[in-house]
PDB file of N, CA and C in Angstrom:
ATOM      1  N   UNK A   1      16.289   1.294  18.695  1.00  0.00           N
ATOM      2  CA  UNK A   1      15.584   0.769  17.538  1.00  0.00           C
ATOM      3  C   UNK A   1      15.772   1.658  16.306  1.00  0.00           C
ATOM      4  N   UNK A   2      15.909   2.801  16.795  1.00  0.00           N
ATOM      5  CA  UNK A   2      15.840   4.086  15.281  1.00  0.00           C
ATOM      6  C   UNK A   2      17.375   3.701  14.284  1.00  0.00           C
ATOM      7  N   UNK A   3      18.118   3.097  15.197  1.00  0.00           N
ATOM      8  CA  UNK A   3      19.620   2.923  14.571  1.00  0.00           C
ATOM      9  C   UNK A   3      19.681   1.432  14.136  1.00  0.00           C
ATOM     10  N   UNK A   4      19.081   0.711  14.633  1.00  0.00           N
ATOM     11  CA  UNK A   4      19.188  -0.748  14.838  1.00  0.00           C
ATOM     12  C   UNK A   4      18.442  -1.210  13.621  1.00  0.00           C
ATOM     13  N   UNK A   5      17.316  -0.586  13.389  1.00  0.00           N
ATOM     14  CA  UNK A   5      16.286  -1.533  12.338  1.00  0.00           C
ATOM     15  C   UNK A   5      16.795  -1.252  10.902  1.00  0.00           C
ATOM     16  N   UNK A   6      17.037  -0.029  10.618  1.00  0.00           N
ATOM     17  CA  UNK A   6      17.518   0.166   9.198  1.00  0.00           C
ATOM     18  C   UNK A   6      19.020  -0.777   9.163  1.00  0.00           C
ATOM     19  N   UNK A   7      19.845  -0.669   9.816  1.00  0.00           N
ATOM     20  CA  UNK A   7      20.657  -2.021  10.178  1.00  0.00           C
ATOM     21  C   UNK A   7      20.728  -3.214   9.677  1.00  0.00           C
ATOM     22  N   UNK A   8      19.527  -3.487  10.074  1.00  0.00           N
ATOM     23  CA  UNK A   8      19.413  -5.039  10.224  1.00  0.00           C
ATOM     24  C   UNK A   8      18.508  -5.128   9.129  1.00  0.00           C
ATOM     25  N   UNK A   9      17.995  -4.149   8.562  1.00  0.00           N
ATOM     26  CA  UNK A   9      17.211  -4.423   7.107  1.00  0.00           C
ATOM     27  C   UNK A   9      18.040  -4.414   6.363  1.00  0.00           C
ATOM     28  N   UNK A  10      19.084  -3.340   5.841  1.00  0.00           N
ATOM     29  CA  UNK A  10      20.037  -3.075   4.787  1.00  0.00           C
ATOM     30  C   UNK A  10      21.294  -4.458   4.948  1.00  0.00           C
ATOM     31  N   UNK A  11      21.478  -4.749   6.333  1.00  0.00           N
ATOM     32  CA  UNK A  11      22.326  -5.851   6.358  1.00  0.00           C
ATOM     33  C   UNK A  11      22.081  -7.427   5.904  1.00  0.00           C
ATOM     34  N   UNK A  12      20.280  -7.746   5.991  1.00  0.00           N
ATOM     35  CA  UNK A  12      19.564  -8.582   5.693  1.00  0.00           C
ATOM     36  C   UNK A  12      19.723  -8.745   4.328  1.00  0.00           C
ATOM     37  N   UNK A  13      19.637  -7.590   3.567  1.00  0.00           N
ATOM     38  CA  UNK A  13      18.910  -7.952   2.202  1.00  0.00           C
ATOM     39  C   UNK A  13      19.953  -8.209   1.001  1.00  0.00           C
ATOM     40  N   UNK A  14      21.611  -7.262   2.545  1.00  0.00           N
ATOM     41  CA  UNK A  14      22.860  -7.600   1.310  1.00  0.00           C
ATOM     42  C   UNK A  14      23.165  -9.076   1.355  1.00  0.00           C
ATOM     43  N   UNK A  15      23.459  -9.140   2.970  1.00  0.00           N
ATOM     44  CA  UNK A  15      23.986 -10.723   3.583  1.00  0.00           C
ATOM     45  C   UNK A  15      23.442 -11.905   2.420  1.00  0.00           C
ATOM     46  N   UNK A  16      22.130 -11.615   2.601  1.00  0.00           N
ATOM     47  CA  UNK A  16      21.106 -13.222   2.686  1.00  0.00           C
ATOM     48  C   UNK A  16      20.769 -12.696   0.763  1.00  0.00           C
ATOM     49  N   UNK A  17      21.616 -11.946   0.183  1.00  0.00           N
ATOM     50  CA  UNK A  17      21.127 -11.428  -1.163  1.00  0.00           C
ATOM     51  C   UNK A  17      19.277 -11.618  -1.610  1.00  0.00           C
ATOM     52  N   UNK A  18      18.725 -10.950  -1.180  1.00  0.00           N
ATOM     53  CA  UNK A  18      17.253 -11.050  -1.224  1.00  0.00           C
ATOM     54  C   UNK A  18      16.824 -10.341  -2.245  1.00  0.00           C
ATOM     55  N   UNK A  19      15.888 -11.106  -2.991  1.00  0.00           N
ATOM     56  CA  UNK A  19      15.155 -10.529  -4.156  1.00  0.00           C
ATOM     57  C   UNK A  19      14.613  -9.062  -3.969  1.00  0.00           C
ATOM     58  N   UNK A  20      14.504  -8.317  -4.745  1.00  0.00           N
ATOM     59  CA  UNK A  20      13.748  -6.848  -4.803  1.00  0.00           C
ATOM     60  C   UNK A  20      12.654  -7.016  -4.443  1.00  0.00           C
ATOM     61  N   UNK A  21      11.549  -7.608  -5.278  1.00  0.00           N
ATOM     62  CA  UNK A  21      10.280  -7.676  -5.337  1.00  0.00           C
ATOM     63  C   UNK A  21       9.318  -7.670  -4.261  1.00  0.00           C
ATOM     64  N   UNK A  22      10.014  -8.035  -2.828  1.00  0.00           N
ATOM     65  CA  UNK A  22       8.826  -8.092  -2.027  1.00  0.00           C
ATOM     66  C   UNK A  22       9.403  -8.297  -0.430  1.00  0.00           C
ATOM     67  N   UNK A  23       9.437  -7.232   0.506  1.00  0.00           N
ATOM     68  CA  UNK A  23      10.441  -7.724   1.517  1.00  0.00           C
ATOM     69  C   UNK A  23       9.201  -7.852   2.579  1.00  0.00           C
ATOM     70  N   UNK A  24       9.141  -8.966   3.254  1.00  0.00           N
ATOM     71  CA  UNK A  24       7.708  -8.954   4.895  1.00  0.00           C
ATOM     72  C   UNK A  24       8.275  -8.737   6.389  1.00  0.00           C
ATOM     73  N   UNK A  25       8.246  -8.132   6.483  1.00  0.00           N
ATOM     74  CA  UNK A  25       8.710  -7.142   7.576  1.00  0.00           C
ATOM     75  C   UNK A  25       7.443  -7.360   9.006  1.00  0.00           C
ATOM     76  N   UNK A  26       7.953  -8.230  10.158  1.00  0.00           N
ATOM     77  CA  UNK A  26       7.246  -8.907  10.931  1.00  0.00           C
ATOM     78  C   UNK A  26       7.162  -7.830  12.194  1.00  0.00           C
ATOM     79  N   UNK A  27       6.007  -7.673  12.869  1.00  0.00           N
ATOM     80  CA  UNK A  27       5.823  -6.717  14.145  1.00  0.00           C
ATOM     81  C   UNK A  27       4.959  -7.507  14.927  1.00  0.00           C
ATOM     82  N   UNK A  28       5.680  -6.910  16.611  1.00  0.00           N
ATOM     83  CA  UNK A  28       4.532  -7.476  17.380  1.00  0.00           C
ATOM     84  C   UNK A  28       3.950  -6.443  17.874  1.00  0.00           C
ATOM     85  N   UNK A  29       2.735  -6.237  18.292  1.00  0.00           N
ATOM     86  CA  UNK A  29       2.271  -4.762  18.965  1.00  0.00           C
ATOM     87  C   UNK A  29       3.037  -4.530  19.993  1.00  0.00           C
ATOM     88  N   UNK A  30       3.126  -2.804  20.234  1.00  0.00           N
ATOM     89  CA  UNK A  30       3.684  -2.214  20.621  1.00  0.00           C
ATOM     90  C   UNK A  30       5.303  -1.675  19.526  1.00  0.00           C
ATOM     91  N   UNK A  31       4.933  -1.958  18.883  1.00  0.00           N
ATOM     92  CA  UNK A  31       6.003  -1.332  17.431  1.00  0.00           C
ATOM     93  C   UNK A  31       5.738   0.104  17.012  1.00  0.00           C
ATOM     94  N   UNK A  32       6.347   0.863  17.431  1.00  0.00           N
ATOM     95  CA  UNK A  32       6.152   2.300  17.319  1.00  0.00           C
ATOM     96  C   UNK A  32       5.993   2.539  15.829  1.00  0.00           C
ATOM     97  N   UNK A  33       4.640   3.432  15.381  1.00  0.00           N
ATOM     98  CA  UNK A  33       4.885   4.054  14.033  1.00  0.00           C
ATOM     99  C   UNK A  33       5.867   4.455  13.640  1.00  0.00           C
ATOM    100  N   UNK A  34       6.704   5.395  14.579  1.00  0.00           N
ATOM    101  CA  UNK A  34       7.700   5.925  13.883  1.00  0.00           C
ATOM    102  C   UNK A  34       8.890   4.854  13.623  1.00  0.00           C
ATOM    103  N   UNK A  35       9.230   3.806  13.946  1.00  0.00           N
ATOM    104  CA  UNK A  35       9.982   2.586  13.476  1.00  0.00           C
ATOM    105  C   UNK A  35       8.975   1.605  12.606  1.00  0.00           C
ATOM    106  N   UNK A  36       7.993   1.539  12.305  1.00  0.00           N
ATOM    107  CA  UNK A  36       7.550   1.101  11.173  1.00  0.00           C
ATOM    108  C   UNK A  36       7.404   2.516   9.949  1.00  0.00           C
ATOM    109  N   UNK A  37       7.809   3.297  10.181  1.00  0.00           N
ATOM    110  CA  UNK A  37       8.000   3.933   8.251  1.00  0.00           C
ATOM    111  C   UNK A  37       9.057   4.329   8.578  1.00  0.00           C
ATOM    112  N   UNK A  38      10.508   4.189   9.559  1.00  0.00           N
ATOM    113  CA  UNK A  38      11.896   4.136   9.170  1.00  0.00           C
ATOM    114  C   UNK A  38      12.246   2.592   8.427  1.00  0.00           C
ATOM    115  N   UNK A  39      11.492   1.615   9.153  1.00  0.00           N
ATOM    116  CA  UNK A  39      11.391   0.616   8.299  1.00  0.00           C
ATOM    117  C   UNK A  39      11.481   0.462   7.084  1.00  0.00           C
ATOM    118  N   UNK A  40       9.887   1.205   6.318  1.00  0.00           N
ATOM    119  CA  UNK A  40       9.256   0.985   5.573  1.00  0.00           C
ATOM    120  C   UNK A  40      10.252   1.556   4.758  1.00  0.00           C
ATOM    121  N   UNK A  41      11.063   2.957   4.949  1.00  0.00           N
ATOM    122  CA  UNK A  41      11.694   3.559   4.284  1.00  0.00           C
ATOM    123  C   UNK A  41      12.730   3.214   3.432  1.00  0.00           C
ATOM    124  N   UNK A  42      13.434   2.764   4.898  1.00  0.00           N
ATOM    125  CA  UNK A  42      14.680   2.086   4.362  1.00  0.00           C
ATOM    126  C   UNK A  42      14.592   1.064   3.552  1.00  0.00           C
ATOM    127  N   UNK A  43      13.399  -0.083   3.422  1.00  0.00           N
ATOM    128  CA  UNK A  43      13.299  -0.860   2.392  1.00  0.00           C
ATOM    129  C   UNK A  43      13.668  -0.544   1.175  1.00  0.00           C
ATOM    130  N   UNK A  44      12.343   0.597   1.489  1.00  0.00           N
ATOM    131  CA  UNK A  44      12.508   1.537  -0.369  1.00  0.00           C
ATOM    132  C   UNK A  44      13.268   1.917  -0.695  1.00  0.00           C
ATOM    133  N   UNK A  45      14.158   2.325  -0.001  1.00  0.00           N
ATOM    134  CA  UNK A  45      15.871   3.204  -0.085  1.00  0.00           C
ATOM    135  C   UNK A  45      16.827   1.760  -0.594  1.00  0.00           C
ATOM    136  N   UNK A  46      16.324   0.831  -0.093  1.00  0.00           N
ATOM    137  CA  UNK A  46      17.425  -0.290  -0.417  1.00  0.00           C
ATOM    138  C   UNK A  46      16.504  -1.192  -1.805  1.00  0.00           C
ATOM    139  N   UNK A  47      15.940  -0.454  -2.276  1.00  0.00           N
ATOM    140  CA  UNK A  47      15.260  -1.148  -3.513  1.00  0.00           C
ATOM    141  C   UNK A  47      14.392  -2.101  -3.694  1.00  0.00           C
ATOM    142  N   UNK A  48      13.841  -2.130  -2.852  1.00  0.00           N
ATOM    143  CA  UNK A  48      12.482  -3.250  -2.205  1.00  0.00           C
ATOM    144  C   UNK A  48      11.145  -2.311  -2.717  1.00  0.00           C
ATOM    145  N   UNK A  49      10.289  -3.197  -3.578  1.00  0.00           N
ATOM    146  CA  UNK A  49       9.622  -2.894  -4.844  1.00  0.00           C
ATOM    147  C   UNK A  49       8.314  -2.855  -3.371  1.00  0.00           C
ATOM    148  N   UNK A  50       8.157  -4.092  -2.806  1.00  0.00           N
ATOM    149  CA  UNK A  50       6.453  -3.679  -2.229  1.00  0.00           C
ATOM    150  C   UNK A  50       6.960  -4.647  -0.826  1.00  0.00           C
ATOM    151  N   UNK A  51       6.503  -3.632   0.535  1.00  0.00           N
ATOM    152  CA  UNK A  51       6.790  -3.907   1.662  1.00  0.00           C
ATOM    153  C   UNK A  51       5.552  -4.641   2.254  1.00  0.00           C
ATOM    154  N   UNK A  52       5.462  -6.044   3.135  1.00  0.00           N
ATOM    155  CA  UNK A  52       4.034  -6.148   3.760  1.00  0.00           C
ATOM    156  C   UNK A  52       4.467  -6.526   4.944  1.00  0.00           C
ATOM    157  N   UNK A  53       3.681  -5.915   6.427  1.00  0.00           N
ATOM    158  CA  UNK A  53       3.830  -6.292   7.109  1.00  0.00           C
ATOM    159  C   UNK A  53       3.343  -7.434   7.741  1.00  0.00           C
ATOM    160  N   UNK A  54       3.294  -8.278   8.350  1.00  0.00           N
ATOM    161  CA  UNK A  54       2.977  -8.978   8.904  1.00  0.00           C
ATOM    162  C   UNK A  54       2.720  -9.600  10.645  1.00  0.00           C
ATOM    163  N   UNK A  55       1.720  -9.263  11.205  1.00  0.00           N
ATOM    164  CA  UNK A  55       1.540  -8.855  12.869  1.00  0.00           C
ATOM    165  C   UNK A  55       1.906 -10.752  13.229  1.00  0.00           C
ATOM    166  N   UNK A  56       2.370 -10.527  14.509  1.00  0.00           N
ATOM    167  CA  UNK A  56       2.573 -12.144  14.928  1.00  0.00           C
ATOM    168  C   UNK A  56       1.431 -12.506  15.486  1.00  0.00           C
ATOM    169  N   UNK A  57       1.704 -13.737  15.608  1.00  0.00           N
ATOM    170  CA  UNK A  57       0.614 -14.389  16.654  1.00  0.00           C
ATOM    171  C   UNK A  57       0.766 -14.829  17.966  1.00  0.00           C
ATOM    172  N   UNK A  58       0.168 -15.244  19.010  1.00  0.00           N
ATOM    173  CA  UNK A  58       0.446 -15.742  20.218  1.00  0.00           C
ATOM    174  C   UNK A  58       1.803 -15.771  21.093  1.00  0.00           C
ATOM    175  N   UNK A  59       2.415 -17.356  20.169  1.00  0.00           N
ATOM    176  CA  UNK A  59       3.636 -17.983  20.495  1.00  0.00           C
ATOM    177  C   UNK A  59       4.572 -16.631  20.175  1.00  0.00           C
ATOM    178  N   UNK A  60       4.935 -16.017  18.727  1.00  0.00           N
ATOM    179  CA  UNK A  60       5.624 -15.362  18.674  1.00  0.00           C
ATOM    180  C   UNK A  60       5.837 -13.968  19.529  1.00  0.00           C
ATOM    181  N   UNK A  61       4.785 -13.506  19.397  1.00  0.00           N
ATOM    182  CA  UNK A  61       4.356 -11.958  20.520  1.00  0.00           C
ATOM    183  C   UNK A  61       5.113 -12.665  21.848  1.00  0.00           C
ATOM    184  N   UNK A  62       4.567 -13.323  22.190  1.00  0.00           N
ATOM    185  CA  UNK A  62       5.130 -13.786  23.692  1.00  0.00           C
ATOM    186  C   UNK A  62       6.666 -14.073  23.989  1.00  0.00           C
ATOM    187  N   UNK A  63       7.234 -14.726  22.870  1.00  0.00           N
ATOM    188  CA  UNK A  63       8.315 -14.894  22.934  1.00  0.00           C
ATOM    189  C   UNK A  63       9.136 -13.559  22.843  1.00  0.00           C
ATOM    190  N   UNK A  64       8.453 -12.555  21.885  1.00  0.00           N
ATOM    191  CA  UNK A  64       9.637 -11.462  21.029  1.00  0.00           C
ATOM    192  C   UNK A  64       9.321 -10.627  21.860  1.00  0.00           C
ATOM    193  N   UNK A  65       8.146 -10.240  22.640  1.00  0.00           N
ATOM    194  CA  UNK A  65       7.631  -9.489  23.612  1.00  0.00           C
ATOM    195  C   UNK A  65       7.232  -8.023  22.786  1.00  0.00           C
ATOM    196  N   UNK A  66       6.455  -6.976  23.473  1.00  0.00           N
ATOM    197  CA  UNK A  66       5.940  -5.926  22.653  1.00  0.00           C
ATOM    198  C   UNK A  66       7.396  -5.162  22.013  1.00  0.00           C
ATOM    199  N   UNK A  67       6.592  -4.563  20.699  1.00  0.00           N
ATOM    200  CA  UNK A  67       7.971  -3.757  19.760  1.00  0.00           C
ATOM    201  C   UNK A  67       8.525  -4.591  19.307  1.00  0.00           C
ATOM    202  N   UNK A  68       8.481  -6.033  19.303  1.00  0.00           N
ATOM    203  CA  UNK A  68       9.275  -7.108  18.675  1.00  0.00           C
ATOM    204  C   UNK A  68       9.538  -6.768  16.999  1.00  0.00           C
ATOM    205  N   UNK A  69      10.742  -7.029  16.421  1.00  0.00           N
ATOM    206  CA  UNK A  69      10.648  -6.471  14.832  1.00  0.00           C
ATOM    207  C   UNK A  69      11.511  -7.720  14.183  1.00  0.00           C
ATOM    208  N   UNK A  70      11.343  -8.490  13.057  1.00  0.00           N
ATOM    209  CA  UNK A  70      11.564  -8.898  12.153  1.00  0.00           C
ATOM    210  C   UNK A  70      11.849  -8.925  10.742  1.00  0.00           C
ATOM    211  N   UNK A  71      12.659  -9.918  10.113  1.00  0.00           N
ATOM    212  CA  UNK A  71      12.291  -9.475   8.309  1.00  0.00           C
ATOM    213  C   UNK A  71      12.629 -10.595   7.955  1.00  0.00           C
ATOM    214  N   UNK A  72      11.894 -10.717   6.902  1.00  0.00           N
ATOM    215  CA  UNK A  72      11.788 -11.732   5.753  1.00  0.00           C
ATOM    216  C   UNK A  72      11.648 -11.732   4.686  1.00  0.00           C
ATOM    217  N   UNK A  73      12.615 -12.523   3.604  1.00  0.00           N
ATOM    218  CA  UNK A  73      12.774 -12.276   2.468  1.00  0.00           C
ATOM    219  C   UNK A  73      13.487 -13.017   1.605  1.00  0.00           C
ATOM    220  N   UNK A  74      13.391 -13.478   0.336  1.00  0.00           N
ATOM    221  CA  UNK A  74      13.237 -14.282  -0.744  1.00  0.00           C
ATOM    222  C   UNK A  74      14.996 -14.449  -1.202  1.00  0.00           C
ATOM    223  N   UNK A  75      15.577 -15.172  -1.205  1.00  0.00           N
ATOM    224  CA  UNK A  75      17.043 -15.062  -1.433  1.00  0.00           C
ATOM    225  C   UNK A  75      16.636 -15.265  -2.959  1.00  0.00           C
ATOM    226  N   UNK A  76      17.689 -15.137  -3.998  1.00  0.00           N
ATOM    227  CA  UNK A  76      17.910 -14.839  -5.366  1.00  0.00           C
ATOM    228  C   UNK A  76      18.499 -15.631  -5.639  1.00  0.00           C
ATOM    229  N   UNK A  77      19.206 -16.495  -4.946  1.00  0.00           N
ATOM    230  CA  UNK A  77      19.781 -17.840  -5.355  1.00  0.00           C
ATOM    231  C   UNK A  77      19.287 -18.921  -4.744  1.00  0.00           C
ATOM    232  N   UNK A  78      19.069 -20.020  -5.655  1.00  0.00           N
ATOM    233  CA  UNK A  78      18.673 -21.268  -4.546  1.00  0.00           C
ATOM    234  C   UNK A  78      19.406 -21.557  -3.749  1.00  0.00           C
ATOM    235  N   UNK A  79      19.475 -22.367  -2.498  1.00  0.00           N
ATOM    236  CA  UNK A  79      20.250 -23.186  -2.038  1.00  0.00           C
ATOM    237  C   UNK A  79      21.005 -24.936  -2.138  1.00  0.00           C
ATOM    238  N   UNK A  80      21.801 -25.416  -2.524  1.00  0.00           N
ATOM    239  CA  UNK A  80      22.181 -26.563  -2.779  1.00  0.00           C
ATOM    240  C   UNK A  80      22.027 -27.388  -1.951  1.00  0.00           C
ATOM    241  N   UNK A  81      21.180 -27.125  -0.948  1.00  0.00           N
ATOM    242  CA  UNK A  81      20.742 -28.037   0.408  1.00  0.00           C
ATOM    243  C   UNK A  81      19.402 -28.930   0.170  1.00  0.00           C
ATOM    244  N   UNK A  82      19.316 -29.235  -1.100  1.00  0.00           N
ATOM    245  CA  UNK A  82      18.433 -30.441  -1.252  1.00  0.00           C
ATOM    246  C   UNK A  82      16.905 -29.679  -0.864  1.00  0.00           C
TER     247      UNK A  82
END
């Protein structure tokens, strides 16, 4: 996870070109502190103005199982998909 999450954040926000302003960064319990502020970090390092997390619920926890990690975030261009 220590290699994996900054990863998949910095790869997220180039890929999917995501707005600065606000990245939500999804956990299920059992998400180690210390991978939520490498998280948190790397946001800030990649220019992400205000981080919120967001804990799952039920369906999701169960599915992603404990330590489960996510992200979400605002693309900068619309899409032409109606």
């Amino acid at each position: 996870m220590k290699k994996i999450v900054p990863r998949l954040i910095t790869d997220h926000i180039t890929e999917r070109n995501l707005d600065n302003e606000e990245l939500w960064l999804i956990q299920t319990p059992g998400l180690s502190e210390e991978i939520i502020k490498i998280a948190e970090q790397t946001a800030y390092d990649a220019g992400i103005k205000k981080v919120t997390w967001v804990p799952t619920g039920g369906v999701i926890t169960c599915h992603g199982g404990p330590g489960a990690f996510g992200v979400v975030g605002l693309s900068k261009q619309r899409s032409d998909r109606g």
